[in-house]
C-alpha atoms as a PDB file:
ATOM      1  CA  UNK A   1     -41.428  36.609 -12.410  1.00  0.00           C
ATOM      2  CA  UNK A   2     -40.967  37.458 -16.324  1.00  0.00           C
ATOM      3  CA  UNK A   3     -37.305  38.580 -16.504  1.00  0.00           C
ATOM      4  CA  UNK A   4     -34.137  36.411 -15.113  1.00  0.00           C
ATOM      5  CA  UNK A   5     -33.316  38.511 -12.726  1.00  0.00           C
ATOM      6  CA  UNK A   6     -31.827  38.028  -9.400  1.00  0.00           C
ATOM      7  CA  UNK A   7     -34.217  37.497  -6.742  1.00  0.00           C
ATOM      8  CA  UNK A   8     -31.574  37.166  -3.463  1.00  0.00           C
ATOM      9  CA  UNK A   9     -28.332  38.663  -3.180  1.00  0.00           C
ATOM     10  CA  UNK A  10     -25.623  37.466  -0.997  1.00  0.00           C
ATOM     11  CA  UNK A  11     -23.753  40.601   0.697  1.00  0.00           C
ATOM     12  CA  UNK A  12     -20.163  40.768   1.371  1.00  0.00           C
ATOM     13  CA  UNK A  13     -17.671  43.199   3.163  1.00  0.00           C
ATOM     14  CA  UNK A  14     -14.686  44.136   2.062  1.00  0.00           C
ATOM     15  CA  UNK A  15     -11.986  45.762   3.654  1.00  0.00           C
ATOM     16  CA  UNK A  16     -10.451  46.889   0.204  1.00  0.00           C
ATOM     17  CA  UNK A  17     -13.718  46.433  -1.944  1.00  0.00           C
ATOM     18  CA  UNK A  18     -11.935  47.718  -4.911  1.00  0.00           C
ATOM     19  CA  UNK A  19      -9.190  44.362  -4.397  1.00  0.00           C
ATOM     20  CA  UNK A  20     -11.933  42.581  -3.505  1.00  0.00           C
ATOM     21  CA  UNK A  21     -13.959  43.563  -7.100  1.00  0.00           C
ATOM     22  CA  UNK A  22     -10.956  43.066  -8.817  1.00  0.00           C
ATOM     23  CA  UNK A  23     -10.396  39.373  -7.578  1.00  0.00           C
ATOM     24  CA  UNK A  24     -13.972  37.971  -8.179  1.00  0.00           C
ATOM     25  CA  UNK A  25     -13.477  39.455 -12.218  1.00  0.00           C
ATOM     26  CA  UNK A  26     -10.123  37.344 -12.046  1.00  0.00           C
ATOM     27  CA  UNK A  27     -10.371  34.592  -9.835  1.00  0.00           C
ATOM     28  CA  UNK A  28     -13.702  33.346 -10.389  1.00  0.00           C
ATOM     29  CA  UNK A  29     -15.355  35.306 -13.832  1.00  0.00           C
ATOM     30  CA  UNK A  30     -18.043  37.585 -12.490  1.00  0.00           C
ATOM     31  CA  UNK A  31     -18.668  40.271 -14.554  1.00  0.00           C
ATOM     32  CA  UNK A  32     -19.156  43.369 -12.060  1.00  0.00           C
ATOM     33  CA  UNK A  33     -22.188  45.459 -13.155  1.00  0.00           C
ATOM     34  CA  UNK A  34     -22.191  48.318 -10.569  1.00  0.00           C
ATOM     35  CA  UNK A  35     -18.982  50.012  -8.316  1.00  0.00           C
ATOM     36  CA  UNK A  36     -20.078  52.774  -6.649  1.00  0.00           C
ATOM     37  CA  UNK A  37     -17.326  54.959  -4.658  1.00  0.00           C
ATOM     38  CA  UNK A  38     -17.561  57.700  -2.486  1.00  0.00           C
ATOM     39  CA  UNK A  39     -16.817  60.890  -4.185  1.00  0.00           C
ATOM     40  CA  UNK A  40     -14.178  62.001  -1.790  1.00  0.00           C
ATOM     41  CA  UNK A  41     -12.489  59.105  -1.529  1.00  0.00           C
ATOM     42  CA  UNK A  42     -12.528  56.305  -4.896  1.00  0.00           C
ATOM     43  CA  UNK A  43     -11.412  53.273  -2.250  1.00  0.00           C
ATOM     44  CA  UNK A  44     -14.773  53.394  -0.722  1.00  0.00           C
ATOM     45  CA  UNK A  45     -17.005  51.613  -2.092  1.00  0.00           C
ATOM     46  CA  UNK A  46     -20.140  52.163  -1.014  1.00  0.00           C
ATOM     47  CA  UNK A  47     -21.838  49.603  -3.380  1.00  0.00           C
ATOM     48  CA  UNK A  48     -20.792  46.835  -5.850  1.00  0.00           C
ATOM     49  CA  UNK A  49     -23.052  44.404  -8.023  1.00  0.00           C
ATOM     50  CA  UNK A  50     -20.900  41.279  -9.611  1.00  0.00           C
ATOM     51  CA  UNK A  51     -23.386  39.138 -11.596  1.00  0.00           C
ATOM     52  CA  UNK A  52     -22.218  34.971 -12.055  1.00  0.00           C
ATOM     53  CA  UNK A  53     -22.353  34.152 -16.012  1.00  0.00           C
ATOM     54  CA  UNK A  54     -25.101  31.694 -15.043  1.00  0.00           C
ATOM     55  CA  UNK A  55     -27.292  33.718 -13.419  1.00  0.00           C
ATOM     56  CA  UNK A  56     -27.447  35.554  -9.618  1.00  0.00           C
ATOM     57  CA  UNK A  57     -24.990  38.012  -8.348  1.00  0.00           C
ATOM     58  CA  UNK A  58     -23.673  39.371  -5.420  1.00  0.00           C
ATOM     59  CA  UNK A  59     -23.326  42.851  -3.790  1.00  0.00           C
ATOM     60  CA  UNK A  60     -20.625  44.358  -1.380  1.00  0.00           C
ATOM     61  CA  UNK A  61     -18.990  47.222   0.141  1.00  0.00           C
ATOM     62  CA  UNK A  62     -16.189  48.264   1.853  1.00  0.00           C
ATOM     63  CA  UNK A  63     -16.197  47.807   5.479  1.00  0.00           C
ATOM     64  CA  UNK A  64     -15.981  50.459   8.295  1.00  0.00           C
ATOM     65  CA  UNK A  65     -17.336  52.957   5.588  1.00  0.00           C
ATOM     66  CA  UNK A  66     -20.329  54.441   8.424  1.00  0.00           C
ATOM     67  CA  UNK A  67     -21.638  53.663  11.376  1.00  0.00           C
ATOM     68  CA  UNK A  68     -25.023  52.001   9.885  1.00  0.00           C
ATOM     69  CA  UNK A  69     -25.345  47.753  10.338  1.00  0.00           C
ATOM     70  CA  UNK A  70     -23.753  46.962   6.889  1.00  0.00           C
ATOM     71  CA  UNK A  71     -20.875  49.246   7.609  1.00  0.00           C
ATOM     72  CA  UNK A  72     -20.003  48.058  10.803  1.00  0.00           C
ATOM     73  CA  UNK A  73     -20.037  44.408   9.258  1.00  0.00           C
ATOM     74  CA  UNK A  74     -16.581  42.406   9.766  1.00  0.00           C
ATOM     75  CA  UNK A  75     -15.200  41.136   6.760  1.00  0.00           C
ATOM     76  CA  UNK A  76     -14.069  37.407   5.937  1.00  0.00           C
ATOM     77  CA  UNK A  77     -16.758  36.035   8.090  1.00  0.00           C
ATOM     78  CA  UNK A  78     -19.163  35.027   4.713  1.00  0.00           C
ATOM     79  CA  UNK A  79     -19.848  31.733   2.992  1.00  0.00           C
ATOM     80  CA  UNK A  80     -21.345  31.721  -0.686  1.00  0.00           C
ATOM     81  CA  UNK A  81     -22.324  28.964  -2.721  1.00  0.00           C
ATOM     82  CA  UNK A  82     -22.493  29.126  -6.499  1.00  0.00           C
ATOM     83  CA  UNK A  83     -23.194  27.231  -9.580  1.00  0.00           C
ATOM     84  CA  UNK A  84     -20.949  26.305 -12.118  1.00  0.00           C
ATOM     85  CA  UNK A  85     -20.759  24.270 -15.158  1.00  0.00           C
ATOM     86  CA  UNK A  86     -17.235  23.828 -15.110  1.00  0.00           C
ATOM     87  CA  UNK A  87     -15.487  23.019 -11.724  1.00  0.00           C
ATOM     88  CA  UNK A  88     -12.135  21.804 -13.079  1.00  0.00           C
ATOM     89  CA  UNK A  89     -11.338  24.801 -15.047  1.00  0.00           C
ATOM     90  CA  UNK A  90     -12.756  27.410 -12.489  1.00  0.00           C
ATOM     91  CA  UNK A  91     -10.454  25.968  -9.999  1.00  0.00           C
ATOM     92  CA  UNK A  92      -7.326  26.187 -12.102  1.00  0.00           C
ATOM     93  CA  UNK A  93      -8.336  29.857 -12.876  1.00  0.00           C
ATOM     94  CA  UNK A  94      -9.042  30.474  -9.215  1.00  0.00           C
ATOM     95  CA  UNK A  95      -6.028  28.963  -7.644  1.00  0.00           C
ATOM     96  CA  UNK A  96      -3.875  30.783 -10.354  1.00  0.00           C
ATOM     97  CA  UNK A  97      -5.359  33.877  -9.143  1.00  0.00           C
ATOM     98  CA  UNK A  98      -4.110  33.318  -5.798  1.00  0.00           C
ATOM     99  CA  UNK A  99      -6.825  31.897  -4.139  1.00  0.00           C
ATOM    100  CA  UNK A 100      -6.660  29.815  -1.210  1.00  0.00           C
ATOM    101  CA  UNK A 101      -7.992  26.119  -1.317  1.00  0.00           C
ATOM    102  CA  UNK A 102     -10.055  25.578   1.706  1.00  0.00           C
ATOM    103  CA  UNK A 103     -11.709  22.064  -0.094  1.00  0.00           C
ATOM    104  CA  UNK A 104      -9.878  20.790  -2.954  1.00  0.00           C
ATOM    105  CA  UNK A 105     -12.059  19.788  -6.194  1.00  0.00           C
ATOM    106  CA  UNK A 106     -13.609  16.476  -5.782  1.00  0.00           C
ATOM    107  CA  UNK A 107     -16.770  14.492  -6.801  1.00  0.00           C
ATOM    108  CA  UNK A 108     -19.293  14.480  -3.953  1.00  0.00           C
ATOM    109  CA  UNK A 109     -21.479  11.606  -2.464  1.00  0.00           C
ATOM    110  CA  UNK A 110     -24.886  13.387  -3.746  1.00  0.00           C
ATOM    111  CA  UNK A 111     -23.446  13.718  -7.538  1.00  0.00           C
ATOM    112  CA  UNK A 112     -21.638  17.171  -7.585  1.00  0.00           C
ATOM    113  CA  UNK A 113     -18.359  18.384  -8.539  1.00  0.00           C
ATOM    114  CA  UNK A 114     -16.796  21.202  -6.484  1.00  0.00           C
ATOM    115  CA  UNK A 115     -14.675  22.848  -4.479  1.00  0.00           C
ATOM    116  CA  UNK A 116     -14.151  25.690  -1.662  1.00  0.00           C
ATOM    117  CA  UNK A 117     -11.481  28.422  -1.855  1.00  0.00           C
ATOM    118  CA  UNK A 118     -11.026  31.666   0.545  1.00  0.00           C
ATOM    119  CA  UNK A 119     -10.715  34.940  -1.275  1.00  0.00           C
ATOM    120  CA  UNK A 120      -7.934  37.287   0.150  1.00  0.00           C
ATOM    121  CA  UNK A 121     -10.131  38.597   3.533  1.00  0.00           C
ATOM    122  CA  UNK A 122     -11.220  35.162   4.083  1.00  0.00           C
ATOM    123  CA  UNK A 123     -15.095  34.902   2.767  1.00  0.00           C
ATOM    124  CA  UNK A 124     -15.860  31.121   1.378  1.00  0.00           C
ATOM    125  CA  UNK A 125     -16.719  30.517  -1.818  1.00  0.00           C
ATOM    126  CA  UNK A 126     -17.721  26.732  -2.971  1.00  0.00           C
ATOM    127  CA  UNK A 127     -18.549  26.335  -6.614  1.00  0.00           C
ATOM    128  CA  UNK A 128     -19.571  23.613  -7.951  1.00  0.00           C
ATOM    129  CA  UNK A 129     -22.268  21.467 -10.304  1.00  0.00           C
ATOM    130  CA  UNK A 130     -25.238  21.080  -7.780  1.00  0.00           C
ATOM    131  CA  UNK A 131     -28.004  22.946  -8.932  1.00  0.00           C
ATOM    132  CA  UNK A 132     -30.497  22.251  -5.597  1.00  0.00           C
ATOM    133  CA  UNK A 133     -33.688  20.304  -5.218  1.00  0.00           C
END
């Protein structure tokens, strides 16, 4: 592969995917690249793209929004793990923004820095300084 580009995408449900866009821009710095609504009806989203500063993204919707497999998805049930080169100062901007601290920020065994926090319909996000194997 040439480019940087994404190659997996977590997917999320939302139940208000416009809050839920709003709060990963504030809370946590992704910069959302896509928001697709429903023409009749703007709090619908049927898709989102927020890409992380350091590469990667993630997509979502808003829940209940058809009867296919990713509409009937329940939201809050999703974990996501994500890279950061800053932990300290993520989780001062994230807990500022109102999110809840599921893990607070601490130094790990296997050399990481990190923490977990719940975003307002309850989908995990850890960030911290472990890049992987």
């Amino acid at each position: 592969m040439s480019d940087n580009s994404p190659s997996i995408w977590p997917v999320l449900t939302y139940k208000d995917a416009p809050a839920g866009a709003q709060f990963l821009v504030e809370a946590f710095g992704f910069e959302m690249r896509g928001l697709y609504t429903r023409e009749d009806d703007p709090n619908v989203v049927e898709h989102a793209e927020a890409r992380w500063p350091l590469g990667g993204g993630v997509m979502f919707g808003t829940a209940g929004k058809d009867d296919g497999p990713f509409g009937r998805r329940q939201t809050g049930n999703d974990a996501v793990y994500v890279v950061c080169d800053d932990p300290d100062g993520l989780f001062a901007r994230a807990t500022a923004a109102g999110a809840e601290v599921v893990r607070e920020l601490r130094d790990e065994d296997y050399g990481s820095r990190g923490f977990t926090v719940a975003d307002p319909e309850g989908n995990l996000w850890s960030f911290g300084t472990y890049r992987g194997e």
